[in-house]
Protein backbone atom coordinates (compact mmCIF):
# COMPACT_ATOMS: atom_id res chain seq x y z
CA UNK A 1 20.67 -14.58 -10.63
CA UNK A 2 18.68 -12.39 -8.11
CA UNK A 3 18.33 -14.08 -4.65
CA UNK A 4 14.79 -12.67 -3.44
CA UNK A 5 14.10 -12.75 0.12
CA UNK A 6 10.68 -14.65 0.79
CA UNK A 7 11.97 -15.09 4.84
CA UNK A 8 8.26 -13.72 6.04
CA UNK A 9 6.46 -13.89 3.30
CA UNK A 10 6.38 -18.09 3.29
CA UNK A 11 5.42 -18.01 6.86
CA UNK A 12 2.43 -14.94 6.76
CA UNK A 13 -0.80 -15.77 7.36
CA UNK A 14 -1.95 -13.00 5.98
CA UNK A 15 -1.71 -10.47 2.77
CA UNK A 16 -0.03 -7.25 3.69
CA UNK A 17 1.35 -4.92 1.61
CA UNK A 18 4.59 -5.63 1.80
CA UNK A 19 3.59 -9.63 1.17
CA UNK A 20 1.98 -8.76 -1.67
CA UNK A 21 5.05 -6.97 -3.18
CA UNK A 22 7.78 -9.82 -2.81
CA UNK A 23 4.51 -12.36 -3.94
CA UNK A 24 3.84 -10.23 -7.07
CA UNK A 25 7.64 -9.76 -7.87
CA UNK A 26 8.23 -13.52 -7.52
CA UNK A 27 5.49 -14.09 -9.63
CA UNK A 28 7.17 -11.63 -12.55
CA UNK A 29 10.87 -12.10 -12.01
CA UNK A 30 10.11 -15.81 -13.19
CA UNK A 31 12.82 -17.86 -13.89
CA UNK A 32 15.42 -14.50 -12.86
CA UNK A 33 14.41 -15.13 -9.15
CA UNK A 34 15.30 -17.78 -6.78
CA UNK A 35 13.45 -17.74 -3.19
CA UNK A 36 15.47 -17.81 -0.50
CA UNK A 37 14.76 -17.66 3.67
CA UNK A 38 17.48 -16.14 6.07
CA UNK A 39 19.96 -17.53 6.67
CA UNK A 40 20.21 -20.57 3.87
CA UNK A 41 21.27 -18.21 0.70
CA UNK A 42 24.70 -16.54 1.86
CA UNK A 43 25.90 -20.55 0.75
CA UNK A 44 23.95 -20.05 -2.55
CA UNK A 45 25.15 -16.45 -3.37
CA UNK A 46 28.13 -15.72 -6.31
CA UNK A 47 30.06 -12.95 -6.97
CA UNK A 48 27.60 -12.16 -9.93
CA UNK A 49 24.53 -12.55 -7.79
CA UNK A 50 21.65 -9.88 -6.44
CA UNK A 51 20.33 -10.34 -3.30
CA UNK A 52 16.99 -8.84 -3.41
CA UNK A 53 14.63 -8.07 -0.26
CA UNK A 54 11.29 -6.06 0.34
CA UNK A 55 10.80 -7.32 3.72
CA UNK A 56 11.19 -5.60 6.87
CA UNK A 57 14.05 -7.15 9.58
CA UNK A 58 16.63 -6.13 12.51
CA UNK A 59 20.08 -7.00 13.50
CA UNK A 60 17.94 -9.51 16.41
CA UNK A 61 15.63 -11.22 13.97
CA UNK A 62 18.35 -11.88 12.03
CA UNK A 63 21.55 -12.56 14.19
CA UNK A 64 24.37 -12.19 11.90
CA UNK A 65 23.06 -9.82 9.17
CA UNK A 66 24.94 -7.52 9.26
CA UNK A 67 28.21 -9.74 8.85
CA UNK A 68 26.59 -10.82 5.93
CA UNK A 69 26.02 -7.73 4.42
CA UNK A 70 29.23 -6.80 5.25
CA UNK A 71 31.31 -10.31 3.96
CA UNK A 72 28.72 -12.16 1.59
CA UNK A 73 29.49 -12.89 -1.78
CA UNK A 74 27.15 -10.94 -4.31
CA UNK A 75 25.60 -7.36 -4.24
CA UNK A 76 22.79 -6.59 -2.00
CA UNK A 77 19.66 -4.17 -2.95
CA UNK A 78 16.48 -3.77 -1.15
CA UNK A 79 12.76 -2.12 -1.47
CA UNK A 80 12.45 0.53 0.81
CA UNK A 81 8.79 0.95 1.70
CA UNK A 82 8.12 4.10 4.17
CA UNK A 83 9.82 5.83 7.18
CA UNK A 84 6.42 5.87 8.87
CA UNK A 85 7.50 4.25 12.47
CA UNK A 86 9.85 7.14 12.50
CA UNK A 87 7.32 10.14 11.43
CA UNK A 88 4.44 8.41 13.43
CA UNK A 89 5.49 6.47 16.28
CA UNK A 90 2.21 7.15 18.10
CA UNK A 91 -0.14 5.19 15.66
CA UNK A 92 2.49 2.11 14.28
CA UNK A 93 3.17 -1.02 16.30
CA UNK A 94 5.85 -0.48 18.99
CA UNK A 95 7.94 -3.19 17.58
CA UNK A 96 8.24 -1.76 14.41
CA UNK A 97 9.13 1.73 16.05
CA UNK A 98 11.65 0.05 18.01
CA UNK A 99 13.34 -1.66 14.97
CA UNK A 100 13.08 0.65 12.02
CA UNK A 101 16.09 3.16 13.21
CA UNK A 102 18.19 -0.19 13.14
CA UNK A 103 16.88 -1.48 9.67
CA UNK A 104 17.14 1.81 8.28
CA UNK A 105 20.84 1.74 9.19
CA UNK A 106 21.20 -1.53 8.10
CA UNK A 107 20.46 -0.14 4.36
CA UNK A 108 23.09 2.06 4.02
CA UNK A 109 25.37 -1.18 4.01
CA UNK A 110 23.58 -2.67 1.19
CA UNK A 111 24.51 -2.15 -2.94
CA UNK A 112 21.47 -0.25 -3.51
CA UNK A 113 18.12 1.00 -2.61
CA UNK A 114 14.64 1.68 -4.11
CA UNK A 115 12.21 3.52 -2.53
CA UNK A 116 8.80 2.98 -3.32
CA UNK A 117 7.69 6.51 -4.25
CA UNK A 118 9.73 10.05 -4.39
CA UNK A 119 8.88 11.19 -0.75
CA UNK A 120 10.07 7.69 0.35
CA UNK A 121 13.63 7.71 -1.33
CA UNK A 122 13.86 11.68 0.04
CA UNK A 123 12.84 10.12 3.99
CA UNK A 124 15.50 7.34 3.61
CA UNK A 125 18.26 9.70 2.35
CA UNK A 126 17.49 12.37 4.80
CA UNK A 127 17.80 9.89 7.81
CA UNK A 128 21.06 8.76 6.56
CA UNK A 129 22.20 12.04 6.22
CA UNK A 130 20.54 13.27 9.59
CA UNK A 131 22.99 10.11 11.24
CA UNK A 132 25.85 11.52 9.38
CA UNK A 133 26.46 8.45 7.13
CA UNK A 134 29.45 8.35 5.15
CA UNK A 135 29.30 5.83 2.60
CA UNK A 136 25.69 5.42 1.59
CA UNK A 137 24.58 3.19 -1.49
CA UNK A 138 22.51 5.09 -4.63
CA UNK A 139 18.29 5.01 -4.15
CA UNK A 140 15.96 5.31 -7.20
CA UNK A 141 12.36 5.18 -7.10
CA UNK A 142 10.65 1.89 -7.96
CA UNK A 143 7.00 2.12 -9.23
CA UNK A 144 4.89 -0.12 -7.78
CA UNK A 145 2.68 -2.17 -10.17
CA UNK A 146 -1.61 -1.65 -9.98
CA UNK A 147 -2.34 -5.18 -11.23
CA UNK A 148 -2.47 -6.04 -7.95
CA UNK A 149 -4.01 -9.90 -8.61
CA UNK A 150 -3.52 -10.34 -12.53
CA UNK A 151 -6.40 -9.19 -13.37
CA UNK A 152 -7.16 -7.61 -16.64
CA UNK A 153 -7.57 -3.82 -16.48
CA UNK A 154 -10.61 -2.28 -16.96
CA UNK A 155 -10.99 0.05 -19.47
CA UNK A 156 -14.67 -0.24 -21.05
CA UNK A 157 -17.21 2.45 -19.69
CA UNK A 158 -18.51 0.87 -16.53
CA UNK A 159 -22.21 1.45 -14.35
CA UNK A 160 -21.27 -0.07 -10.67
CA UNK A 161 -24.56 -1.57 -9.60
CA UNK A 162 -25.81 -2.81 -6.02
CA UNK A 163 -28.29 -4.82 -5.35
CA UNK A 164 -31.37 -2.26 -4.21
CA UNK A 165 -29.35 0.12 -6.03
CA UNK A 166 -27.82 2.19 -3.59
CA UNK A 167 -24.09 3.66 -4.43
CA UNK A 168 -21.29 1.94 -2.86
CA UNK A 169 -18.12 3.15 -1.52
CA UNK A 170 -15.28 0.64 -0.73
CA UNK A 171 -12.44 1.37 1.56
CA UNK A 172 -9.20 -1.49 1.44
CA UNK A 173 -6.81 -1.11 4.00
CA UNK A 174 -6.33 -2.59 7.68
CA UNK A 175 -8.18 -1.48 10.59
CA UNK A 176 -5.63 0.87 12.51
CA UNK A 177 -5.40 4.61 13.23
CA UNK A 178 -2.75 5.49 10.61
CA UNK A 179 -5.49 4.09 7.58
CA UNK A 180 -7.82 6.62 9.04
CA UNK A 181 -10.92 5.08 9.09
CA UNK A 182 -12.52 6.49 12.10
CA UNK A 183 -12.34 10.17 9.89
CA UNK A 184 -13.94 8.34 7.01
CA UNK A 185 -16.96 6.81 9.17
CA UNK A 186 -17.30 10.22 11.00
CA UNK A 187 -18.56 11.49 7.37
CA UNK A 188 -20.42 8.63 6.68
CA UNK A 189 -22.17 8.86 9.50
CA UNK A 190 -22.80 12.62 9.08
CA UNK A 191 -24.23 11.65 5.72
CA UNK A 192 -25.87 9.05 6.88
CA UNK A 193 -27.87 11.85 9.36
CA UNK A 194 -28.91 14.03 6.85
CA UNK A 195 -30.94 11.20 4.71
CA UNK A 196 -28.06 10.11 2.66
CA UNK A 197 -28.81 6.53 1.59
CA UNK A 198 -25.66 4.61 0.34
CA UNK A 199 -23.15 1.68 1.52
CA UNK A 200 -19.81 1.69 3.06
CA UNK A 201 -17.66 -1.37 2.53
CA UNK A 202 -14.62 -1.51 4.71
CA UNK A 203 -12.26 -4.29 3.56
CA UNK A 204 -8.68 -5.21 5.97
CA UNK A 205 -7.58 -7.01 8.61
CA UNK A 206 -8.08 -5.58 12.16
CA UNK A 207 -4.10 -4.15 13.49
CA UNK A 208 -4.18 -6.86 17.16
CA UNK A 209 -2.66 -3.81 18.88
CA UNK A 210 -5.00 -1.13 17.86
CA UNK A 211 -7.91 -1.72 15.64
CA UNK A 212 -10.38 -3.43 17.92
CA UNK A 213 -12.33 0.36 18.76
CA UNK A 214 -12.54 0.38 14.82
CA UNK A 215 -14.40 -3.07 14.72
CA UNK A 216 -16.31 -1.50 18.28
CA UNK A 217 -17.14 1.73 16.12
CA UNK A 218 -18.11 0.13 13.16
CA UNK A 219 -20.72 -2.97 14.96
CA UNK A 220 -22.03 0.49 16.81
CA UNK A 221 -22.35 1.82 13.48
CA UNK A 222 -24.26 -0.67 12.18
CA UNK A 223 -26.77 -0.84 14.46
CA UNK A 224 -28.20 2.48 13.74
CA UNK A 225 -27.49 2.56 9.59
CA UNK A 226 -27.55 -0.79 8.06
CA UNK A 227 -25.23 0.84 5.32
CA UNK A 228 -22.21 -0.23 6.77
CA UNK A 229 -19.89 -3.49 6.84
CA UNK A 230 -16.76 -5.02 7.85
CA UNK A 231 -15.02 -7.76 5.31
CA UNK A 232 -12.18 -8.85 7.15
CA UNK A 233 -10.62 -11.34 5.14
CA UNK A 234 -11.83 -11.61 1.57
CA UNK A 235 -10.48 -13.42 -1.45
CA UNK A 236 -9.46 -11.66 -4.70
CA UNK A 237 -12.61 -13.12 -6.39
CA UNK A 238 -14.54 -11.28 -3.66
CA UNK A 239 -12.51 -8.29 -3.56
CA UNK A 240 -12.91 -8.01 -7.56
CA UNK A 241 -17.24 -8.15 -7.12
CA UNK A 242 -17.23 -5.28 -4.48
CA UNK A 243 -15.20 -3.02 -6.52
CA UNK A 244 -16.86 -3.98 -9.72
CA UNK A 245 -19.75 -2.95 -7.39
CA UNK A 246 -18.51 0.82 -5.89
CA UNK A 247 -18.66 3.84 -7.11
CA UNK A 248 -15.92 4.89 -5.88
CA UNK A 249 -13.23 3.81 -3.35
CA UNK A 250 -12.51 6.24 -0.32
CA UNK A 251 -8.34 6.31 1.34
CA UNK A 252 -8.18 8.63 4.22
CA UNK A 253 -4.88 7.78 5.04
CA UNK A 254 -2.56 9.87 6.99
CA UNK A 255 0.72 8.26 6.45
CA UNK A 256 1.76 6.11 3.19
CA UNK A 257 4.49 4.91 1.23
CA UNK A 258 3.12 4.51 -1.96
CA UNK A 259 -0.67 3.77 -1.49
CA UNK A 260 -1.50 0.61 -3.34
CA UNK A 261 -4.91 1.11 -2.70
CA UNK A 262 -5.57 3.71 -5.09
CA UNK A 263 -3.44 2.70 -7.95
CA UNK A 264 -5.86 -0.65 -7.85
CA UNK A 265 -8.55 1.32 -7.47
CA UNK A 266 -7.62 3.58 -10.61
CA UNK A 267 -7.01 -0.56 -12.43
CA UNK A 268 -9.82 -0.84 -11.88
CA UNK A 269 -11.53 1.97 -13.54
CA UNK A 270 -13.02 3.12 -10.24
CA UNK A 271 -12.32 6.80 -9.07
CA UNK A 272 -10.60 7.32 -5.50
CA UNK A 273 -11.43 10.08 -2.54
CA UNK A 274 -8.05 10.05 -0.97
CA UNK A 275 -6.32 12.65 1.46
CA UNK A 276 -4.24 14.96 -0.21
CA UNK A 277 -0.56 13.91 1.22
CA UNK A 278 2.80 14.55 -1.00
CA UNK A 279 3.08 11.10 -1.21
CA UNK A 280 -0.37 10.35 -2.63
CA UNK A 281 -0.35 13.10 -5.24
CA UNK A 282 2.40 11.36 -6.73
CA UNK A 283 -0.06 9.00 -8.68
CA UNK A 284 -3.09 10.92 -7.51
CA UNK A 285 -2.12 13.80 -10.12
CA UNK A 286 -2.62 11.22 -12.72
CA UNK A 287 -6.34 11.85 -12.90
CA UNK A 288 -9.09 9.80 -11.37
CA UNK A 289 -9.02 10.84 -8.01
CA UNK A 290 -10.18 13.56 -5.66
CA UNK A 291 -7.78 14.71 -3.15
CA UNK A 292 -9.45 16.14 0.03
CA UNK A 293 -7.43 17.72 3.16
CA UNK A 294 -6.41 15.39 5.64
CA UNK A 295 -8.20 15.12 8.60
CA UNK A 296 -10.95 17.49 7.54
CA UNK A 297 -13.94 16.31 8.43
CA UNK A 298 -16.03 18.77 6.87
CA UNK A 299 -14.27 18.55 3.50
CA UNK A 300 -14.06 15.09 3.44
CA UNK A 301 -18.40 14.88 4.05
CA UNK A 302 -18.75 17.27 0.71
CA UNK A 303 -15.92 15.58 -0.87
CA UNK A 304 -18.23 12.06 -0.58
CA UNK A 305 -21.54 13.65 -0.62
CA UNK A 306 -20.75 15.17 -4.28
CA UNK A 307 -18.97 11.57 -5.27
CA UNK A 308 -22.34 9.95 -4.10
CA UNK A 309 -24.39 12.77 -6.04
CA UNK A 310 -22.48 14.34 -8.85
CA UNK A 311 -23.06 12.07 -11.76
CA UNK A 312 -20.93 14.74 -14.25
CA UNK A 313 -17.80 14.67 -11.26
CA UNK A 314 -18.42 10.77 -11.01
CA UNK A 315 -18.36 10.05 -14.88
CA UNK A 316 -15.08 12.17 -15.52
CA UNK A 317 -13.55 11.00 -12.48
CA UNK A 318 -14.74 7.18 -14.06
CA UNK A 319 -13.56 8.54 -17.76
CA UNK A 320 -10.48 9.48 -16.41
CA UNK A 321 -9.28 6.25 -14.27
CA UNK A 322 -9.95 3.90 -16.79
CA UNK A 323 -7.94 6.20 -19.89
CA UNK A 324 -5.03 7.55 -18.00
CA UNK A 325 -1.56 5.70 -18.05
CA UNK A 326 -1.04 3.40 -14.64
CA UNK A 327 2.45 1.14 -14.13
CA UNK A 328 2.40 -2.61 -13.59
CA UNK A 329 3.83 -5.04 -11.82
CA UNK A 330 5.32 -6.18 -15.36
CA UNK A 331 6.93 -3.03 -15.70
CA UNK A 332 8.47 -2.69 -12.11
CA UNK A 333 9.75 -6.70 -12.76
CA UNK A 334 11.64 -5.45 -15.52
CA UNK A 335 12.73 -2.33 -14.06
CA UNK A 336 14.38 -4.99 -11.71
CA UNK A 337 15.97 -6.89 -13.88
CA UNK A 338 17.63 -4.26 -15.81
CA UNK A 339 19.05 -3.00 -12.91
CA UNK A 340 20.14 -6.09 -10.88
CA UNK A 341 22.83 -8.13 -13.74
């Protein structure tokens, strides 16, 4: 039986990434998964068991974890998702900076690791080696499904339309520096200034400890191009119409460990601007997206102004989203379950 940690997700009020990963696994581990909340399942757990986590914790939010990893019955394995409060302390939450050192530690005691991309796995195993780790468990890379709600994937030639017909761009992520959406408005709103008529939807939470001069930027924004707006919490029904709507979705992201965002995107036959990071290119050099140079402000305004304009770049772009091969969260279930018996 895997054990698979649900300690956050149960309480969240909201759909982060990481929620979304232990929601979708529980959903296609089935009857192979058990939910269980720290610190009920060390009296549930046999020799033959998995313990299975994707959530983030510490040594304090969990007194006696590490005993447990140390003395519980069963094998332990958990989803490694990024090393970005390490890399970029100045733009993640200080709590997370303060803990991740600790809960990276903490996985070198478990059974095994998956990382949740290539340049993940290589940021975990250089850490442990950079603290001179003796014993460290085996990490393989997990793919990371793009059927992010169910939903069938499209593969049919598609037209987005908006109402009045202007093109749409949609950018998913939350409001905080490392997402980069103050870049991505910068070239909107040089766009915007040259005549440029076209819509910018910006979907995500706003980060309490750093997004409100997004939301500030953005209300500015708006007052001088009615182009622009802010969804912050939208259903999957809602989410589904807007990007049945775009023409393309837009990540400027500077730091990522996967980047969810543009594997949906890709799902759902709709091409991707993203920023041209190691990580990214991973699925990026799949086809259906256009990697730009991050933090390029220039390159990033062409890169959108021939999405917006281009109707040959759009349409292979489209063509080759909707054809090319994408994992799901099927696959990485089963990936899973192979693995963990």
């Amino acid at each position: 039986m895997i054990f698979l940690d649900v300690t956050k997700t149960g309480k969240s009020a909201h759909r982060s990434g990481l929620m979304r990963v232990t929601g979708r696994l529980m959903t296609e581990l089935g009857a192979a998964a058990t939910p269980v909340r720290w610190p009920e399942w060390d009296r549930r757990m046999g020799a033959g068991d998995w313990f299975l986590t994707a959530e983030l914790f510490s040594e304090a939010e969990r007194p006696g974890l590490g005993e447990f990893l140390r003395a519980a019955a069963g094998r332990k394995s958990a989803i490694f998702p990024d090393a970005i409060p390490l890399k970029h302390p100045h733009i993640t939450w200080p709590h997370s900076v303060a803990r991740h050192p600790g809960y990276m530690k903490l996985l070198a005691s478990f059974d095994h690791v998956w990382g949740i991309s290539a340049t993940v796995r290589d940021d975990l195993v250089g850490f442990w080696r950079w603290q001179g780790l003796d014993r460290v468990p085996p990490v393989d890379v997990l793919m990371l499904g793009s059927d992010f709600d169910g939903s069938p994937r499209v593969t049919a030639e598609r037209v987005p339309r908006r109402p009045g017909g202007r093109p749409s761009l949609l950018c998913v992520g939350i409001l905080e520096p490392r997402k980069n959406q103050a870049l991505l408005l910068d070239a909107c709103e040089d766009l915007w200034g040259e005549g440029l008529d076209f819509e910018l939807h910006v979907v995500g939470r706003v980060n309490p400890h750093f997004g409100a001069p997004m939301v500030a930027r953005i209300r500015a924004l708006r007052r001088r191009f009615k182009g622009i707006s802010h969804h912050e919490g939208v259903g999957d029904a809602e989410l589904a119409r807007l990007y049945a709507e775009a023409r393309a979705t837009v990540f400027p992201t500077i730091a990522e460990g996967c980047g969810l965002p543009l594997l949906e995107s890709l799902w759902r036959g709709v091409p991707c601007v993203c920023s041209d990071l190691p990580v990214l290119r991973e699925n990026a050099g799949g086809g259906g997206c256009l990697p730009v140079a991050v933090n390029d402000r220039a390159a990033w305004r062409t890169a959108l102004r021939q999405m917006l304009t281009d109707d040959a770049l759009w349409t292979g772009l489209a063509t080759e989203a909707r054809l090319r091969a994408l994992p799901t969260w099927a696959e990485t279930a089963a990936t899973l379950r192979a693995r963990l018996r």
